[in-house]
C-alpha atoms as a PDB file:
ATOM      1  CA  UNK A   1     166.572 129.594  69.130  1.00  0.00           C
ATOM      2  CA  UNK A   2     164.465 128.174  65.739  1.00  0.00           C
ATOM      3  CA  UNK A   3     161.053 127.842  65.810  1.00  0.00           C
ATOM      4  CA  UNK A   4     159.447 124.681  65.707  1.00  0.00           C
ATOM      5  CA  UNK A   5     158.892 124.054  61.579  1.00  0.00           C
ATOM      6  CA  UNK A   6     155.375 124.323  59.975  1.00  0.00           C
ATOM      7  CA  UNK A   7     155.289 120.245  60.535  1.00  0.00           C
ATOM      8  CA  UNK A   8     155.919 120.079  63.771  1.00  0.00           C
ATOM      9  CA  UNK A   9     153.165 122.628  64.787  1.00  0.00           C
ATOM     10  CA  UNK A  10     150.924 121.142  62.304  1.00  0.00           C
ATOM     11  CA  UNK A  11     151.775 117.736  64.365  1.00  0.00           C
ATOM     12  CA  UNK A  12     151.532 119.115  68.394  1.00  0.00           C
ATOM     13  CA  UNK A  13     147.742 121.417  67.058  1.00  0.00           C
ATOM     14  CA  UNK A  14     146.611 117.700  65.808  1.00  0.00           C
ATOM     15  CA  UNK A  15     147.780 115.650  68.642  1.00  0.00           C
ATOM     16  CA  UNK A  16     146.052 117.975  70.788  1.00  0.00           C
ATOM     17  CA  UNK A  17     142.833 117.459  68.980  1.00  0.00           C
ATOM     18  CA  UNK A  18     142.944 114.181  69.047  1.00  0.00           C
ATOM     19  CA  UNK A  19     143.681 114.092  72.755  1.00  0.00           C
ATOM     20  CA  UNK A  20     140.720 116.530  73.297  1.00  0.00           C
ATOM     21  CA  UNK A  21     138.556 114.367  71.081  1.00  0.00           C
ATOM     22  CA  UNK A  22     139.179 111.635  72.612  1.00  0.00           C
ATOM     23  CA  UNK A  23     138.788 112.972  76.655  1.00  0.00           C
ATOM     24  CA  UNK A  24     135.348 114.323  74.977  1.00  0.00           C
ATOM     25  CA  UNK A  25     134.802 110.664  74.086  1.00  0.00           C
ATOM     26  CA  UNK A  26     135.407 109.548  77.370  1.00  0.00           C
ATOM     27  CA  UNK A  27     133.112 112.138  79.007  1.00  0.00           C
ATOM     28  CA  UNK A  28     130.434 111.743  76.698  1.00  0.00           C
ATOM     29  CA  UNK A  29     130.294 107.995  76.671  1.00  0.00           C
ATOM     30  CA  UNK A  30     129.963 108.265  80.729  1.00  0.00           C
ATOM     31  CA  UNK A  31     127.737 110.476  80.396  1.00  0.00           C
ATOM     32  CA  UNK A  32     125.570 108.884  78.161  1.00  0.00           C
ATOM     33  CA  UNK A  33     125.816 105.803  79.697  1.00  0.00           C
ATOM     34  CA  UNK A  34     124.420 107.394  83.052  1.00  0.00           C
ATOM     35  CA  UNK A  35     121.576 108.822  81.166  1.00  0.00           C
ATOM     36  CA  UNK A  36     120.762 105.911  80.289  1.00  0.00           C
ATOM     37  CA  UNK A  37     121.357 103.930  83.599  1.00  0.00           C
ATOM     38  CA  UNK A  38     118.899 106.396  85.084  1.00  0.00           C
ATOM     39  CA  UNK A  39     115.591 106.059  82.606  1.00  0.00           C
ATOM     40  CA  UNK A  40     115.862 102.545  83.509  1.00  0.00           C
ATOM     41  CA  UNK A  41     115.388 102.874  86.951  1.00  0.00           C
ATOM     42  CA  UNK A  42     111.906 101.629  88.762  1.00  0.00           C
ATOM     43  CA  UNK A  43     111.804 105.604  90.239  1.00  0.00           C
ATOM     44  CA  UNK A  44     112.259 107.039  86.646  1.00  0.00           C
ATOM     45  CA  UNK A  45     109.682 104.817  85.078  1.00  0.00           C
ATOM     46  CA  UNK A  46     106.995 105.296  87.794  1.00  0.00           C
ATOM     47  CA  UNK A  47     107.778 109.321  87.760  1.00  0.00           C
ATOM     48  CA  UNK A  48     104.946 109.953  84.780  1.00  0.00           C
ATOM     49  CA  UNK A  49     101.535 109.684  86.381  1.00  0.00           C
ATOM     50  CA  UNK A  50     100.405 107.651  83.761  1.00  0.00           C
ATOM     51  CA  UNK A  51     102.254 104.943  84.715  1.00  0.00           C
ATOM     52  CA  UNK A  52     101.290 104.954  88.355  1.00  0.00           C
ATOM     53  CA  UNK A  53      98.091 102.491  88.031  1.00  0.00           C
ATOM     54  CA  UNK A  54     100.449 100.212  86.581  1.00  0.00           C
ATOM     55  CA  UNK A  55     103.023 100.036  88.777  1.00  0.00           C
ATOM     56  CA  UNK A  56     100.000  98.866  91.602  1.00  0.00           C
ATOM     57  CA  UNK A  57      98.901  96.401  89.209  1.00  0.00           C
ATOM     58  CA  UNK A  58     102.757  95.498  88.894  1.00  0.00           C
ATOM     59  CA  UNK A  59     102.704  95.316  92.400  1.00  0.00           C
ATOM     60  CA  UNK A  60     100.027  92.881  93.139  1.00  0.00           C
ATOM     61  CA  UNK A  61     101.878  89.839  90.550  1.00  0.00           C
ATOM     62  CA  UNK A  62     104.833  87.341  91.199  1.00  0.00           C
ATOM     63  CA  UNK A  63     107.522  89.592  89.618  1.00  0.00           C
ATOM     64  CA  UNK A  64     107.279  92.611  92.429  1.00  0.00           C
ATOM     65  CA  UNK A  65     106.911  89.772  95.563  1.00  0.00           C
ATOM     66  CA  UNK A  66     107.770  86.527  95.750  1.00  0.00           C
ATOM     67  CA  UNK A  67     109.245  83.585  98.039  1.00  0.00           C
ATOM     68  CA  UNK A  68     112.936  83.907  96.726  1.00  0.00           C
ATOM     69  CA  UNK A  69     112.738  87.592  96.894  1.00  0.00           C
ATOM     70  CA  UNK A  70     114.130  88.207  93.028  1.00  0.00           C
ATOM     71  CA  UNK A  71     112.121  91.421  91.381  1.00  0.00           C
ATOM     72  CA  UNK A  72     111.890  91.819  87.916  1.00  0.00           C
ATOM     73  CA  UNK A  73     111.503  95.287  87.318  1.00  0.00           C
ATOM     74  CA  UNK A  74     109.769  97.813  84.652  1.00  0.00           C
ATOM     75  CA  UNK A  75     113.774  98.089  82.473  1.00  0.00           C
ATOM     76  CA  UNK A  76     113.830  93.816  83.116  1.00  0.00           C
ATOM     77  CA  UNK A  77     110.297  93.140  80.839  1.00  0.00           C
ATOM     78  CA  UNK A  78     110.468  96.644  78.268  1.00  0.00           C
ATOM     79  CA  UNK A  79     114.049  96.864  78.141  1.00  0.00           C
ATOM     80  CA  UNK A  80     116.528  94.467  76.035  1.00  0.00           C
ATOM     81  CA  UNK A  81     119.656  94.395  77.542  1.00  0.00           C
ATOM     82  CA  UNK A  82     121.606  94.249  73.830  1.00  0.00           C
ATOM     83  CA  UNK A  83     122.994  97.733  73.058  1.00  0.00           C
ATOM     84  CA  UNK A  84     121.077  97.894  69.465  1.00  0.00           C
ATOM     85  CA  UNK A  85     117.771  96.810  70.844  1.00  0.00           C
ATOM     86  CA  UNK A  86     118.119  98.766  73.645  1.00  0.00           C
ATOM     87  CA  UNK A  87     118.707 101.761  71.827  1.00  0.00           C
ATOM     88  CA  UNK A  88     115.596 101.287  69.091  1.00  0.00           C
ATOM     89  CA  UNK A  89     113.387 100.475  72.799  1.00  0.00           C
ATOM     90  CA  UNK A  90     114.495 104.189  73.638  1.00  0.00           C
ATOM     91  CA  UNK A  91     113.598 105.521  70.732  1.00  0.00           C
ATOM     92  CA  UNK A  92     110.120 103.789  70.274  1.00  0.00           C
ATOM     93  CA  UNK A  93     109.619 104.982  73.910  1.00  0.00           C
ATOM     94  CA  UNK A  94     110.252 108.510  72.623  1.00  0.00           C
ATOM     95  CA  UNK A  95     106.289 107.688  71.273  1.00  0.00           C
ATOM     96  CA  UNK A  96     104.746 106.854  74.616  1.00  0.00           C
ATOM     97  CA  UNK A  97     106.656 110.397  75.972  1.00  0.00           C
ATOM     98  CA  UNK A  98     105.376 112.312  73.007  1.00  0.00           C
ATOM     99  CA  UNK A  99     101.646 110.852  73.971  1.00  0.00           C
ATOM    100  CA  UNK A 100     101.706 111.403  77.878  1.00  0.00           C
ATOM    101  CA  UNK A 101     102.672 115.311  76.421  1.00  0.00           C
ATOM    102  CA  UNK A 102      99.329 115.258  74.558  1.00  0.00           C
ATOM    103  CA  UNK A 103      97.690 113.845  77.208  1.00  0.00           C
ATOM    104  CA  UNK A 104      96.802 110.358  75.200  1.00  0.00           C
ATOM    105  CA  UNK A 105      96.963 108.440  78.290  1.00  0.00           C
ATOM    106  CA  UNK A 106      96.599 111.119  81.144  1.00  0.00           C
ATOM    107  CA  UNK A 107      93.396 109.728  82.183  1.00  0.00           C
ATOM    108  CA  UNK A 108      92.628 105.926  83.570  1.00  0.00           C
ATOM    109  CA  UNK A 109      89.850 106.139  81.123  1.00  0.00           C
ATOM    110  CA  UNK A 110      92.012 106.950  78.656  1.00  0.00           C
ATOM    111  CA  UNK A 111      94.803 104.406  79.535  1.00  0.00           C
ATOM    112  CA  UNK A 112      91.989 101.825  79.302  1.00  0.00           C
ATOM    113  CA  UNK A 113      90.986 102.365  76.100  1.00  0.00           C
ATOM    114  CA  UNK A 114      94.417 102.513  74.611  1.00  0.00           C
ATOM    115  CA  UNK A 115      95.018  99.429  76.659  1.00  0.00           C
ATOM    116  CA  UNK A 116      94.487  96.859  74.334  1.00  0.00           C
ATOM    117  CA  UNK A 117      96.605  98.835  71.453  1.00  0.00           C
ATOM    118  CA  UNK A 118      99.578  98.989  73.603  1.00  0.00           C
ATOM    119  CA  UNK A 119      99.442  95.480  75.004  1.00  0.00           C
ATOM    120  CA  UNK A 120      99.162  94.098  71.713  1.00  0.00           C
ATOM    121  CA  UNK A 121     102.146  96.158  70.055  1.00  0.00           C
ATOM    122  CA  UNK A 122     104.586  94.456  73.594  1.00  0.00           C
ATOM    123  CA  UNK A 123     103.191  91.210  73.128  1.00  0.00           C
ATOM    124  CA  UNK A 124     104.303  91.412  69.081  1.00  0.00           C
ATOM    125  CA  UNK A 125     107.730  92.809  70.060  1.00  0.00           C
ATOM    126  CA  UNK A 126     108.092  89.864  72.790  1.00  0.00           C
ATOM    127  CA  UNK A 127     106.851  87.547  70.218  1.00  0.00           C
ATOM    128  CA  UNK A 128     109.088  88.535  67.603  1.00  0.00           C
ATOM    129  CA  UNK A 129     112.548  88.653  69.936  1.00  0.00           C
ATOM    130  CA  UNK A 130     111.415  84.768  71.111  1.00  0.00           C
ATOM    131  CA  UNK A 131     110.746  86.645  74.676  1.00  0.00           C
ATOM    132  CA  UNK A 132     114.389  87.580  75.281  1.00  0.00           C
ATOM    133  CA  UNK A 133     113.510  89.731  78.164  1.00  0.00           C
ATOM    134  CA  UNK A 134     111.766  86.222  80.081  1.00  0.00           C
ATOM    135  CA  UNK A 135     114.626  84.507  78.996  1.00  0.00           C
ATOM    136  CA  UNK A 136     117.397  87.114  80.620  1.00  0.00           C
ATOM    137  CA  UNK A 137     116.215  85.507  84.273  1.00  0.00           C
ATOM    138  CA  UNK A 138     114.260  82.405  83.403  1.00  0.00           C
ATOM    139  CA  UNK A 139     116.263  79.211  81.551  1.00  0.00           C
ATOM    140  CA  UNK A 140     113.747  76.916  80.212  1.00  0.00           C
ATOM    141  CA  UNK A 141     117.153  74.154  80.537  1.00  0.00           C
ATOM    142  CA  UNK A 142     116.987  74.603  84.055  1.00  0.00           C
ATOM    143  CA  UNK A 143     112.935  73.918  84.953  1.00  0.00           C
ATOM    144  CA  UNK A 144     113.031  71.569  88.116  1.00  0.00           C
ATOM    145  CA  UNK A 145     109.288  70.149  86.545  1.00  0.00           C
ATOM    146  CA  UNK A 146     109.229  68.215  89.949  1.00  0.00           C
ATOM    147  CA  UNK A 147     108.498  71.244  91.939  1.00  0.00           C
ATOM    148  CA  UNK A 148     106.126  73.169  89.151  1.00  0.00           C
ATOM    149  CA  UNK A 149     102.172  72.335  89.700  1.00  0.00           C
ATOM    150  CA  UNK A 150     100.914  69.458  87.291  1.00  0.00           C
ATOM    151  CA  UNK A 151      99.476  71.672  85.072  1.00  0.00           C
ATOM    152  CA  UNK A 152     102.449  74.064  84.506  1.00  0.00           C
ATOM    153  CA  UNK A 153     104.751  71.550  84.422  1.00  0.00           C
ATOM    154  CA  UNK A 154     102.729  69.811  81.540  1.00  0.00           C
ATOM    155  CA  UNK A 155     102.135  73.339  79.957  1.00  0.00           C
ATOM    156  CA  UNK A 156     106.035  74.024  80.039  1.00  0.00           C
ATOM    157  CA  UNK A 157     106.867  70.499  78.165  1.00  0.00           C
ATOM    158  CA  UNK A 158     103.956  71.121  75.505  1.00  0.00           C
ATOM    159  CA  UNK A 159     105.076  74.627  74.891  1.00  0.00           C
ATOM    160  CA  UNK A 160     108.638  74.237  74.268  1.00  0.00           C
ATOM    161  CA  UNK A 161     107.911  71.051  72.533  1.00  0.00           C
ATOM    162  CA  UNK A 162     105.725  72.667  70.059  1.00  0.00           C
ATOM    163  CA  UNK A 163     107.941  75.675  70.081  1.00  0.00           C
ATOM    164  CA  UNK A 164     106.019  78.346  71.603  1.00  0.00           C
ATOM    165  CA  UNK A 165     107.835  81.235  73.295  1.00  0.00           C
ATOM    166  CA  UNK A 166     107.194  82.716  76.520  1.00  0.00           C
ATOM    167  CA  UNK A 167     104.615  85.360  76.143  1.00  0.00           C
ATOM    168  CA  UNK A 168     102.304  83.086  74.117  1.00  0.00           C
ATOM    169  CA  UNK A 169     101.016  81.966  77.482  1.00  0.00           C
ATOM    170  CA  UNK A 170     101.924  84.481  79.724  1.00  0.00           C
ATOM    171  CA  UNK A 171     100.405  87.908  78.857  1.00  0.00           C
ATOM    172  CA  UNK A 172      98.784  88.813  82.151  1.00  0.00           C
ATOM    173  CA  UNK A 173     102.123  88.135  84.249  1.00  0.00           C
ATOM    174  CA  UNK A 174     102.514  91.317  85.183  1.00  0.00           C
ATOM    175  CA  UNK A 175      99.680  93.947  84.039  1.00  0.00           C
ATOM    176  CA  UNK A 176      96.405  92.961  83.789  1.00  0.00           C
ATOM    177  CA  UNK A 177      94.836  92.004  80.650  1.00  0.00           C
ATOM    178  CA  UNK A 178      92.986  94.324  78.491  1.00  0.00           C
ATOM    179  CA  UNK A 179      88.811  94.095  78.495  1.00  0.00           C
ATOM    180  CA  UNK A 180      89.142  91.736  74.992  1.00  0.00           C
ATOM    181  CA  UNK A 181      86.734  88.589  74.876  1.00  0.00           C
ATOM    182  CA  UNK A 182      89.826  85.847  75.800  1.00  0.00           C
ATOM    183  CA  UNK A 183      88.082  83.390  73.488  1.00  0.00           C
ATOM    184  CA  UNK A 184      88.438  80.665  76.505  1.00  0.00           C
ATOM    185  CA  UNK A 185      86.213  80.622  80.039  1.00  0.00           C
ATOM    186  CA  UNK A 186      83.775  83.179  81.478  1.00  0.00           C
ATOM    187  CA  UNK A 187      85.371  86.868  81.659  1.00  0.00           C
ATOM    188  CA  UNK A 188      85.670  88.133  84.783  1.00  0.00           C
ATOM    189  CA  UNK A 189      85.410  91.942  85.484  1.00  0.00           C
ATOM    190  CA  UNK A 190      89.145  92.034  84.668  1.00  0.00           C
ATOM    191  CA  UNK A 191      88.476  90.682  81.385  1.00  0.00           C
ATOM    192  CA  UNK A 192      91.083  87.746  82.691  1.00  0.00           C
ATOM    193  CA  UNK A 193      89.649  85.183  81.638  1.00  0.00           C
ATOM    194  CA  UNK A 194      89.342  81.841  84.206  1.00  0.00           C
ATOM    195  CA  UNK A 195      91.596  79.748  82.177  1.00  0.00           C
ATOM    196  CA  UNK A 196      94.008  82.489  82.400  1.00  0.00           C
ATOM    197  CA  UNK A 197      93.570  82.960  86.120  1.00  0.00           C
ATOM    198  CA  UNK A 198      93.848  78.975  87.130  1.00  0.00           C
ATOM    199  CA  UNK A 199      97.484  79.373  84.995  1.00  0.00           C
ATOM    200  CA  UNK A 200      98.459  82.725  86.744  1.00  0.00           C
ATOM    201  CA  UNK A 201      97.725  80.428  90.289  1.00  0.00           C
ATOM    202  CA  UNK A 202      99.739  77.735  89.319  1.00  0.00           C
ATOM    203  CA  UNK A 203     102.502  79.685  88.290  1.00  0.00           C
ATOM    204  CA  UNK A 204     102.624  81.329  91.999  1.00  0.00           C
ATOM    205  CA  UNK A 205     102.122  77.878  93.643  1.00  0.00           C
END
């Protein structure tokens, strides 16, 4: 019986790495793909303690309870859905992990002062990416402007007219606002101002 030639080992020893290669593919692909699945659960986000105070402020706005029962969750606002984006989200996320090690934010106190800094660098990100993560559940072509309030209705039609994106007006949707003069109105102990507050009501009405 002849061996099999030099060639046709050389073949079978690199079919069977690129079999193996490509099963490891497979597995890591899945695997990575559930990895990522799970740091964008609700469970996962609200698992650091820093993020705890949040989630009840989360809890008390429009996006965690409302009349048709649709939740927006933490992965829906910080999380673009794009693979890209998604990926460079993870990465500058990677920042707030490295901070909750040093124990930036471990403190309410601490979270409050760093509140302003961090609100500031989502609203830029929103602003810059025309607030894609509003626009994944809300289509501004759709608005029934018949059953919005007056005043949002009349906001909505300004806003798109002039060509302002979501997050210009709607920074206190779902975490309160940091303790920054608003400019507009009499702060409230919130530091939301009243402006802000009539808006946030006629968005829930």
């Amino acid at each position: 019986m002849t061996k099999p030639s030099l060639f046709r080992r050389g073949f079978r020893f690199i079919s069977v790495g690129v079999l193996a290669a490509f099963l490891l593919g497979i597995v890591f692909t899945a695997a990575f793909n559930v990895a990522v699945d799970k740091t964008n659960t609700e469970a996962f986000c609200i698992s650091c303690h820093e993020m705890k105070n949040n989630y009840r402020e989360y809890q008390d706005t429009i996006h965690y309870a409302n009349r048709s029962g649709m939740r927006a969750i933490c992965s829906d606002c910080h999380v673009p859905k794009a693979f890209a984006p998604k990926m460079l989200a993870k990465l500058r996320a990677s920042k707030d992990l490295y901070h909750s090690i040093l124990g930036a934010i471990d403190t309410p106190e601490k979270f409050e002062s760093r509140r302003q800094e961090m609100a500031q660098r989502e609203w830029a990100r929103m602003k810059a990416n025309d607030s894609q993560e509003c626009r994944n559940c809300h289509d501004a072509d759709s608005f029934d402007y018949g059953s919005q309030g007056y005043r949002s209705a009349q906001q909505h039609e300004e806003g798109l007219r002039t060509g302002q994106t979501c997050i210009d007006c709607h920074k206190g949707i779902a975490h309160r606002l940091p303790q920054i003069d608003q400019g507009i109105g009499s702060s409230g102990a919130t530091g939301i101002s009243q402006e802000v507050l009539h808006s946030e009501s006629a968005e829930k009405e």
